[in-house]
Protein backbone atom coordinates (compact mmCIF):
# COMPACT_ATOMS: atom_id res chain seq x y z
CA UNK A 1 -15.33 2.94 35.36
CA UNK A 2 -15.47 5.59 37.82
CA UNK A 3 -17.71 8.08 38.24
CA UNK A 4 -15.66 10.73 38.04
CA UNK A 5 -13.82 9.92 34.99
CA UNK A 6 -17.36 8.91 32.91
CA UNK A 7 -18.24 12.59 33.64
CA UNK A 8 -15.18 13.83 32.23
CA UNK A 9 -15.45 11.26 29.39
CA UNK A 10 -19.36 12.85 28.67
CA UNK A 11 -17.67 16.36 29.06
CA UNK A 12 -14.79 15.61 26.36
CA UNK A 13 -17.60 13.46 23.56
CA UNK A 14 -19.84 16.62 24.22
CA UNK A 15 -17.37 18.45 21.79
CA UNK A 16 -18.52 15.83 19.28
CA UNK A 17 -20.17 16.04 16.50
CA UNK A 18 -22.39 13.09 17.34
CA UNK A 19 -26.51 13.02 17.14
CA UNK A 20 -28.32 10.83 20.02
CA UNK A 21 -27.59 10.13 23.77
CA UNK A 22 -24.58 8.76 25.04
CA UNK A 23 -26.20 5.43 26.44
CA UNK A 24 -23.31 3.26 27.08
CA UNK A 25 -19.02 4.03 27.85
CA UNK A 26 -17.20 1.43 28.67
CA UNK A 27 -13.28 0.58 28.33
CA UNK A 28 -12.69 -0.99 25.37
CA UNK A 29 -9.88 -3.30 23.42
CA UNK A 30 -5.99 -4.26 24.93
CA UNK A 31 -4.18 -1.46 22.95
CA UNK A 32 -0.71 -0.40 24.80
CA UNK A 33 -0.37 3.17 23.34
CA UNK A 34 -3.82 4.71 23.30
CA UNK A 35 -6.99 4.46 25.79
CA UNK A 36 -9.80 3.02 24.40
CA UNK A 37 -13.35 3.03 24.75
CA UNK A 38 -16.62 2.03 23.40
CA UNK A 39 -19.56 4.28 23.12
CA UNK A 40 -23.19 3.04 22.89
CA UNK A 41 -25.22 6.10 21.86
CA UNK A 42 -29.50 6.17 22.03
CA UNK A 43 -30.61 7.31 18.62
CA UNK A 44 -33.43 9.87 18.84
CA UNK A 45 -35.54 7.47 16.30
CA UNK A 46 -34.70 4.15 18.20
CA UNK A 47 -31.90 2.04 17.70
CA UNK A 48 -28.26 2.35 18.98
CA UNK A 49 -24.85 3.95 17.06
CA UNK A 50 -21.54 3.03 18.60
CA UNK A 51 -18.41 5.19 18.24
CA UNK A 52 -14.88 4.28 19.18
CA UNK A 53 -13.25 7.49 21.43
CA UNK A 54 -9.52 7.28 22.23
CA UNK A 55 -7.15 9.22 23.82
CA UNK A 56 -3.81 9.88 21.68
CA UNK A 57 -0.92 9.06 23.85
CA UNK A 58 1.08 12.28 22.91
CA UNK A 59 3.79 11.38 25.05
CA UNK A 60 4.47 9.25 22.00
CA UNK A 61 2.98 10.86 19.10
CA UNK A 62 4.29 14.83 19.53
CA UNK A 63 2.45 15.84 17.12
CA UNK A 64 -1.46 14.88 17.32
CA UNK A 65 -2.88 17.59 14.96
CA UNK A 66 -0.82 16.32 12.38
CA UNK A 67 -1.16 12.88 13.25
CA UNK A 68 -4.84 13.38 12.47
CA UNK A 69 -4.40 15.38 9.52
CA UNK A 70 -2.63 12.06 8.26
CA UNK A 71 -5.35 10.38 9.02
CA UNK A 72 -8.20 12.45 7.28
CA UNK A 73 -6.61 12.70 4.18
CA UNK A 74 -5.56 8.96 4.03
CA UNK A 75 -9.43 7.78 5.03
CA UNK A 76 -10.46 10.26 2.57
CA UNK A 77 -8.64 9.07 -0.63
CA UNK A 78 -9.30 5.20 0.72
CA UNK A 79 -13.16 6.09 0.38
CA UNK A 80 -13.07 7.44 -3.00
CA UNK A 81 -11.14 4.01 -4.29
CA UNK A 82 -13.57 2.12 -2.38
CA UNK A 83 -16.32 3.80 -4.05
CA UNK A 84 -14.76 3.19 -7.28
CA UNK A 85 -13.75 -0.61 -6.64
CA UNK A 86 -17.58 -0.61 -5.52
CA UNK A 87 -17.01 -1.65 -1.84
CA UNK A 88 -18.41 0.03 1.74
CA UNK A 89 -16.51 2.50 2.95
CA UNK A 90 -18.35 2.64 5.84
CA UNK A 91 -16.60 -0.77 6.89
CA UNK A 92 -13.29 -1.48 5.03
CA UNK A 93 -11.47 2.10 6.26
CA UNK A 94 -11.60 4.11 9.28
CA UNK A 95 -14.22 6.96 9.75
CA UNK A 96 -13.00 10.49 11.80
CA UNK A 97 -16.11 11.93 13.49
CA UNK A 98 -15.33 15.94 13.97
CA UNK A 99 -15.87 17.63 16.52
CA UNK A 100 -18.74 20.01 16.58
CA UNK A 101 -16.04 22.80 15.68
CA UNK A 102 -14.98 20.48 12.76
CA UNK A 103 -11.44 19.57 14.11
CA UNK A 104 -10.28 16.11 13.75
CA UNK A 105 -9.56 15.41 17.35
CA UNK A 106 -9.88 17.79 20.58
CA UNK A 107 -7.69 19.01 23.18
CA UNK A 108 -8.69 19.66 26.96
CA UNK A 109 -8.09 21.41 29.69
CA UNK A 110 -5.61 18.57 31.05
CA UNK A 111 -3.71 19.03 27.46
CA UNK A 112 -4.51 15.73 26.57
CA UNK A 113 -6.04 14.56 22.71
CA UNK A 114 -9.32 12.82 21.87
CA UNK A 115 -10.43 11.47 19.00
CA UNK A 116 -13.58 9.48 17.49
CA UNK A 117 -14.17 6.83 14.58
CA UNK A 118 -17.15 5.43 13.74
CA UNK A 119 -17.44 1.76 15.19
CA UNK A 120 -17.68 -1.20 12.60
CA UNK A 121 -19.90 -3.55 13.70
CA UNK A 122 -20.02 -7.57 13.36
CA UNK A 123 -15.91 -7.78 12.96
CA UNK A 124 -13.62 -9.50 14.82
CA UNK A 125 -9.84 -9.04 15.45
CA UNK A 126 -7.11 -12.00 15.68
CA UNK A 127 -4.24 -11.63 18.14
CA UNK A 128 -2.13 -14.24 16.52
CA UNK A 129 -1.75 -16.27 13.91
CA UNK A 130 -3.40 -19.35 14.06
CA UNK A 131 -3.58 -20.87 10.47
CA UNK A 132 -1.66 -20.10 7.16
CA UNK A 133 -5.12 -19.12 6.02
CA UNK A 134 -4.82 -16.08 8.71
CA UNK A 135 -1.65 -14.82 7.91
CA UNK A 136 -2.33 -14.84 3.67
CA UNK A 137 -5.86 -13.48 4.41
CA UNK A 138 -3.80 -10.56 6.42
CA UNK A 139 -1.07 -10.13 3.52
CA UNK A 140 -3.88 -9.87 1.10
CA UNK A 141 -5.44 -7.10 2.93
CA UNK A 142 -1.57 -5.00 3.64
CA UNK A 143 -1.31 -5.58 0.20
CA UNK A 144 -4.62 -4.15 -1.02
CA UNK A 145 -4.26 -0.84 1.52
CA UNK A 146 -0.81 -0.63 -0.54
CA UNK A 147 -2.60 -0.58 -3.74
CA UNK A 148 -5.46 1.41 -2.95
CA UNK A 149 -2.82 4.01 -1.93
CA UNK A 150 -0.39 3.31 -4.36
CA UNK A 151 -0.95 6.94 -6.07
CA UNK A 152 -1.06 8.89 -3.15
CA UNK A 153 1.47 11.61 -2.86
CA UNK A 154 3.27 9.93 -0.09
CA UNK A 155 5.97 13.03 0.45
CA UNK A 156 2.32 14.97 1.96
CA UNK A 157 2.23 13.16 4.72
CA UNK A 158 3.68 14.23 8.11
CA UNK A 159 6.52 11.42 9.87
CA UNK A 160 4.24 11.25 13.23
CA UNK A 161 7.28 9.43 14.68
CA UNK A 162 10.38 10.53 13.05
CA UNK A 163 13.24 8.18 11.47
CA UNK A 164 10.82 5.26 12.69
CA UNK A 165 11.80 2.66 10.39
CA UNK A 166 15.42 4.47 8.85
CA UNK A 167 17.59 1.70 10.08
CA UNK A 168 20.77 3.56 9.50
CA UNK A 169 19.66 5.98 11.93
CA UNK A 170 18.47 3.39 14.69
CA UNK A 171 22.28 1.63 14.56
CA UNK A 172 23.58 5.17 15.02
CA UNK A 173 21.10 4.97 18.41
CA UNK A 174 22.32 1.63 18.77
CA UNK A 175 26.60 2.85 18.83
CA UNK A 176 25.31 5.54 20.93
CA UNK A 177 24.03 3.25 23.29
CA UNK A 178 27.06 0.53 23.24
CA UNK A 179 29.37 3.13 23.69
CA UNK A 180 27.79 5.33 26.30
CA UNK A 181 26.67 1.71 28.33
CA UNK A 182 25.23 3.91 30.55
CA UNK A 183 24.01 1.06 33.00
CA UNK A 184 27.07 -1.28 32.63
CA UNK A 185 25.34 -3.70 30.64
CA UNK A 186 27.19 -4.01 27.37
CA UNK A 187 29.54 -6.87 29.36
CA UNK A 188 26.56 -9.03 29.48
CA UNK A 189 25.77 -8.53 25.92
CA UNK A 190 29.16 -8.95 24.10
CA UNK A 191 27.77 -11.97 21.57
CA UNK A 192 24.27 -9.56 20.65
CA UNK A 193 26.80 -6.42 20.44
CA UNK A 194 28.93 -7.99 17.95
CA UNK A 195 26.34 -9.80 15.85
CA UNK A 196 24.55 -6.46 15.43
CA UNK A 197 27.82 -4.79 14.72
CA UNK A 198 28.94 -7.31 11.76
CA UNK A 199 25.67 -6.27 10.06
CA UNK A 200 26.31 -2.77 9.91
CA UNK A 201 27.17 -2.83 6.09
CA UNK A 202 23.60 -4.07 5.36
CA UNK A 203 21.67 -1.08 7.20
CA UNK A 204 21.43 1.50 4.45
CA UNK A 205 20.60 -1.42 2.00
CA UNK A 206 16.88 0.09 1.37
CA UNK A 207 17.74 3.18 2.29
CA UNK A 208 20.06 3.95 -0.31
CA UNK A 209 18.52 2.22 -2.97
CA UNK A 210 15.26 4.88 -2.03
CA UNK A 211 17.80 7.69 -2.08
CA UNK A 212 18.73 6.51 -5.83
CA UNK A 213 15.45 6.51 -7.13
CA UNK A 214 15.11 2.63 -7.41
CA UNK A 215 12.81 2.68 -4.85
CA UNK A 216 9.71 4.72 -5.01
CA UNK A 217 8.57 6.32 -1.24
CA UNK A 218 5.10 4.79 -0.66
CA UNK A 219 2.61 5.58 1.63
CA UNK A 220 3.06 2.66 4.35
CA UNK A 221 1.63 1.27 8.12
CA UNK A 222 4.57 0.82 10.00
CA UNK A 223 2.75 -1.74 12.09
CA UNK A 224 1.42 -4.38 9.88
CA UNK A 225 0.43 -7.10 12.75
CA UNK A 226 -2.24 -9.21 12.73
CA UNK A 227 -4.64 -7.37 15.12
CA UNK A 228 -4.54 -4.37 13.39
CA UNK A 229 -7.22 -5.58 10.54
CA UNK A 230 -10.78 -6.33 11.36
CA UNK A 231 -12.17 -9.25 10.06
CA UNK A 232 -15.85 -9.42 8.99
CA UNK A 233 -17.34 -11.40 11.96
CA UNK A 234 -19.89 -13.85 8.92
CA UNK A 235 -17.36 -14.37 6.28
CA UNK A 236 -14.07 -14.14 8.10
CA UNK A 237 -12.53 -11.98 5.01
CA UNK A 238 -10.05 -8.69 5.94
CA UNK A 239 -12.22 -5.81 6.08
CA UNK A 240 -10.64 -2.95 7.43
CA UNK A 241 -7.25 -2.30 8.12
CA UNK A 242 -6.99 -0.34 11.60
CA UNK A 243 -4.86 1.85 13.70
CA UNK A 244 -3.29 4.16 11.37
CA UNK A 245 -1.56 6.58 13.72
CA UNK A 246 2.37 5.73 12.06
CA UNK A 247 0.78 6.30 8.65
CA UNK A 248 3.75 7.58 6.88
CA UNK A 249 6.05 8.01 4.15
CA UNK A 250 8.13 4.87 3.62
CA UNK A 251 9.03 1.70 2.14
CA UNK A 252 6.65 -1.15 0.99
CA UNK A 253 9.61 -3.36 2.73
CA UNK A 254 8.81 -1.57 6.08
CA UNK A 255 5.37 -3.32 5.81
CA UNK A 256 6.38 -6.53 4.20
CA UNK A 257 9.03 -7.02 6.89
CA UNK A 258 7.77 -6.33 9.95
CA UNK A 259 5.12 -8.41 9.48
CA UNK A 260 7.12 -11.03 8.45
CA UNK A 261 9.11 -10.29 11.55
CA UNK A 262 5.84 -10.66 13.76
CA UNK A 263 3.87 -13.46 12.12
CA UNK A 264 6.05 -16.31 9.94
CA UNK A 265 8.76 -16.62 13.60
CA UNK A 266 8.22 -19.99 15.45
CA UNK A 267 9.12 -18.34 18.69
CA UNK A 268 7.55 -15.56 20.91
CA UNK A 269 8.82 -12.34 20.82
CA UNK A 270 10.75 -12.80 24.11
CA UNK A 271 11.57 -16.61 23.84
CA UNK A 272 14.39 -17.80 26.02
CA UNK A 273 15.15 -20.96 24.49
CA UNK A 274 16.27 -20.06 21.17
CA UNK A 275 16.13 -23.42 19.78
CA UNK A 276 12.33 -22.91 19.84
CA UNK A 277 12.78 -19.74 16.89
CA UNK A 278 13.31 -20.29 13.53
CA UNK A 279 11.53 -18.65 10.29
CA UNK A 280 8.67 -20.77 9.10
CA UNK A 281 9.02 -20.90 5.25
CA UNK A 282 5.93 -22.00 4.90
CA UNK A 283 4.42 -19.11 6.35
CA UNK A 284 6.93 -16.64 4.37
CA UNK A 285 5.26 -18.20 1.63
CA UNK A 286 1.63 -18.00 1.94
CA UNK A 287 1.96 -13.77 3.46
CA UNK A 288 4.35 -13.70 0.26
CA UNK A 289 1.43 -14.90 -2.15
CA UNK A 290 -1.15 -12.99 -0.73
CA UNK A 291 1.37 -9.35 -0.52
CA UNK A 292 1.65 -9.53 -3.80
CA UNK A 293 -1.85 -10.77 -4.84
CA UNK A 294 -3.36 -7.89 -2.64
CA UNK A 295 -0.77 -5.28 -3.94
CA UNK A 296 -2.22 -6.09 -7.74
CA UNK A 297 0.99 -5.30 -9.41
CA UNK A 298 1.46 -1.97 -7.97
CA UNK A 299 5.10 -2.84 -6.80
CA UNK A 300 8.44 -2.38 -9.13
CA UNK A 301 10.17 -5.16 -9.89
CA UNK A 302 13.14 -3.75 -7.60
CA UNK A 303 10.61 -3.70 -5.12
CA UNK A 304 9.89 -7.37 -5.33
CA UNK A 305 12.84 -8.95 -5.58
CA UNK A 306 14.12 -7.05 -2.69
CA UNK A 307 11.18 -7.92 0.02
CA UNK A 308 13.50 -10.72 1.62
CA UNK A 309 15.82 -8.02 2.51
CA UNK A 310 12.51 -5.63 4.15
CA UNK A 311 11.81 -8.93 6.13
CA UNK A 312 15.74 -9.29 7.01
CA UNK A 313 16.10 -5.62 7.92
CA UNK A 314 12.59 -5.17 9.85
CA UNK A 315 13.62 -7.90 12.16
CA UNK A 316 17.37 -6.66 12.51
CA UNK A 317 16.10 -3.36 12.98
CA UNK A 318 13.63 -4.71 16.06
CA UNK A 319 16.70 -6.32 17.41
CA UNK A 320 19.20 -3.43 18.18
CA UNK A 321 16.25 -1.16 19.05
CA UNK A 322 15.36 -3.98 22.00
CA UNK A 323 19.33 -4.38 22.67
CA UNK A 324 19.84 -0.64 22.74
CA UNK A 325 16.76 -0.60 25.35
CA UNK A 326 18.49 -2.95 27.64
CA UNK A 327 21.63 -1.25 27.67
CA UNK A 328 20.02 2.69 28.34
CA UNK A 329 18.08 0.60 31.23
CA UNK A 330 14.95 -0.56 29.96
CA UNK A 331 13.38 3.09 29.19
CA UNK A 332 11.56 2.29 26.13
CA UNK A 333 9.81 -0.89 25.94
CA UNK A 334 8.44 -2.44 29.17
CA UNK A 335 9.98 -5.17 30.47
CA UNK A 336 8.71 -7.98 33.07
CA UNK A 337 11.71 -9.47 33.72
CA UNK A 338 15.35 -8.82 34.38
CA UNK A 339 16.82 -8.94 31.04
CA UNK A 340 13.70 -8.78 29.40
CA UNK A 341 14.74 -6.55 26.52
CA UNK A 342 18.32 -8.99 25.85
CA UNK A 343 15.60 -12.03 25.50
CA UNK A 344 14.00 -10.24 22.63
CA UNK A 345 16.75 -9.05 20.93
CA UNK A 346 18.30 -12.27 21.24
CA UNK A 347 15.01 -13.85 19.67
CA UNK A 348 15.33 -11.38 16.76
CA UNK A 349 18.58 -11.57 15.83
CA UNK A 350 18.03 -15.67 15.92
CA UNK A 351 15.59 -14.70 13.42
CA UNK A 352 18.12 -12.71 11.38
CA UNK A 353 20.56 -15.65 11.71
CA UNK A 354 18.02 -18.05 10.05
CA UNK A 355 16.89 -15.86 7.37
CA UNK A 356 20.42 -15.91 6.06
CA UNK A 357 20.66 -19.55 6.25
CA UNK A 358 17.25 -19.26 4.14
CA UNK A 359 18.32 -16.57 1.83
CA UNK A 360 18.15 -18.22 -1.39
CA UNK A 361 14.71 -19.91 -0.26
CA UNK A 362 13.09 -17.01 0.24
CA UNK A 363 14.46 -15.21 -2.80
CA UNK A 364 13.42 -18.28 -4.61
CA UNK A 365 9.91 -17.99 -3.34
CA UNK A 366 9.36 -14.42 -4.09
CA UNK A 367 10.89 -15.38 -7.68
CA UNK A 368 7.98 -17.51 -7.59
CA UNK A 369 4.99 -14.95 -6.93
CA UNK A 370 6.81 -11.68 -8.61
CA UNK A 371 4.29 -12.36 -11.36
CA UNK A 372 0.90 -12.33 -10.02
């Protein structure tokens, strides 16, 4: 790190309410929306204390005052239940450390936002999923933030990114883009266009089922992947479900799916050889059993039996958001190839494809856990 920006960094955690010596700052993690770092603090009795700072990328998040008023309130109600459930707070849900003017974050002279959480030590974060055993461990632990939260007046909570998961509104983005074709893409994309376009009856599935009152508004993720838990580092149990910043009103399907969308493909994201991506049932299966089992019977039963349409949706959803990219010219999601964003919406809507090939297994298979 240069000197010049640790000075700045020991200017902005001076605003902190934070007792010791700033010992250590160093980078810290592989996030793609925030900066990261790890501070080692010298504790006036001995010992160390390490924080994790971070810059909110506001570019993306408009709104970082509400963003962290989300956040308080949601840690805050998540340690009173894991007082009363008789766990450690201090290690299964983020901590906010004020600033010395108790605000939740603080703003510089550059205009840019800082926050700090307490660090949890001896954990461990998984990029991928290796095992069946890592992907039910992680649906146990989605499903137990959902029931921890499950009374939690969702409709107080700010929409830090807008419309994020309303899939209606992203295939109105999506037309926009197709017919605007700003870039003179949309020739090279006539199979993706069309396959997105034949689903367009299924978009306000959720949506208008929520809209009825079958579907209560929960307080959800939005970005239920697997490195966004910590893992306790001894035991290898969930611990603490991490970055919270698109905390927000929504759908227990918007959770349910994406990360069915993420962690049960057989391909990469950005696969070229389609052949390679299919949906693993058996992984469906196991994050299935351990949603449910972490959600403790929370859910409605309209919930339940319509998660295979969350996962179905999620991964559609991904899919014109990555095809729309490529047609406004790659101005969203960064690409490292030509065609870069047609690859992954060509790997999601493979993924679609296959779910509906699968549909009555994986209606059969939540059938099959709906119970407990």
């Amino acid at each position: 790190m240069e000197n010049t920006d640790r000075v700045r960094i020991e200017e902005i955690i001076a605003r902190f309410d934070i007792e010791g010596r700033p010992a250590e700052v160093r980078p810290y993690g592989n996030g793609h929306i925030n900066d990261t770092f790890l501070l080692t603090y010298a504790m006036p009795e001995g010992g160390q204390k390490k924080y994790i700072l971070q810059r909110i990328n506001h570019s993306i998040f408009k709104k970082p005052y509400e963003l962290m008023e989300n956040i308080v309130n949601v840690t805050g109600y998540l340690r009173e239940m894991i007082l009363a459930y008789g766990g450690d707070p201090d290690r299964e849900t983020l901590n906010v450390v004020k600033t010395r003017s108790q605000d939740s974050c603080y703003r510089d002279d550059n205009g840019c936002y800082w926050r700090i959480f307490l660090f949890i030590e001896r954990t461990v974060c998984l990029e991928k999923v290796e095992s069946e055993k890592d992907f039910y461990d992680s649906a146990v632990a989605f499903g137990n933030f959902q029931r921890l939260l499950a009374e939690y007046p969702a409709k107080k909570l700010y929409e830090t990114i807008p419309d994020f998961h309303n899939t209606p509104s992203r295939f109105r983005d999506f037309e926009k883009a197709v017919r605007e074709d700003k870039m003179g893409r949309a020739a090279l994309a006539q199979e993706e266009i069309a396959f997105a376009l034949a689903r367009q009856k299924d978009t306000a599935v959720l949506t208008d089922l929520l809209k009825e009152g079958k579907l209560p508004l929960r307080v959800t993720h939005n970005d239920t992947k697997l490195n966004n838990i910590l893992f306790d580092e001894a035991s290898g149990k969930a611990l603490c479900i991490i970055d919270l910043d698109t905390v927000m009103p929504g759908l227990t399907h918007y959770d349910f799916g994406d990360s069915i969308r993420f962690g049960a493909s057989t391909g990469e994201e950005d696969e070229k050889d389609l052949s390679k991506v299919e949906l693993d049932l058996s992984l469906y299966e196991a994050f299935t059993r351990g949603y449910l089992e972490g959600c403790g019977g929370s859910l409605t039963q309209m919930e339940i039996e319509t998660l295979p349409m969350g996962a179905k949706l999620m991964t559609y959803e991904c899919g014109i958001r990555f095809l729309a990219d490529f047609l406004e010219g790659d101005v969203y999601y960064k690409v490292h190839r030509e065609g870069h964003n047609l690859d992954r919406a060509r790997t999601q809507f493979k993924l679609v494809a296959d779910m509906e090939a699968k549909w009555e297994d994986m209606r059969a298979i939540v059938e099959k856990y709906k119970n407990g």
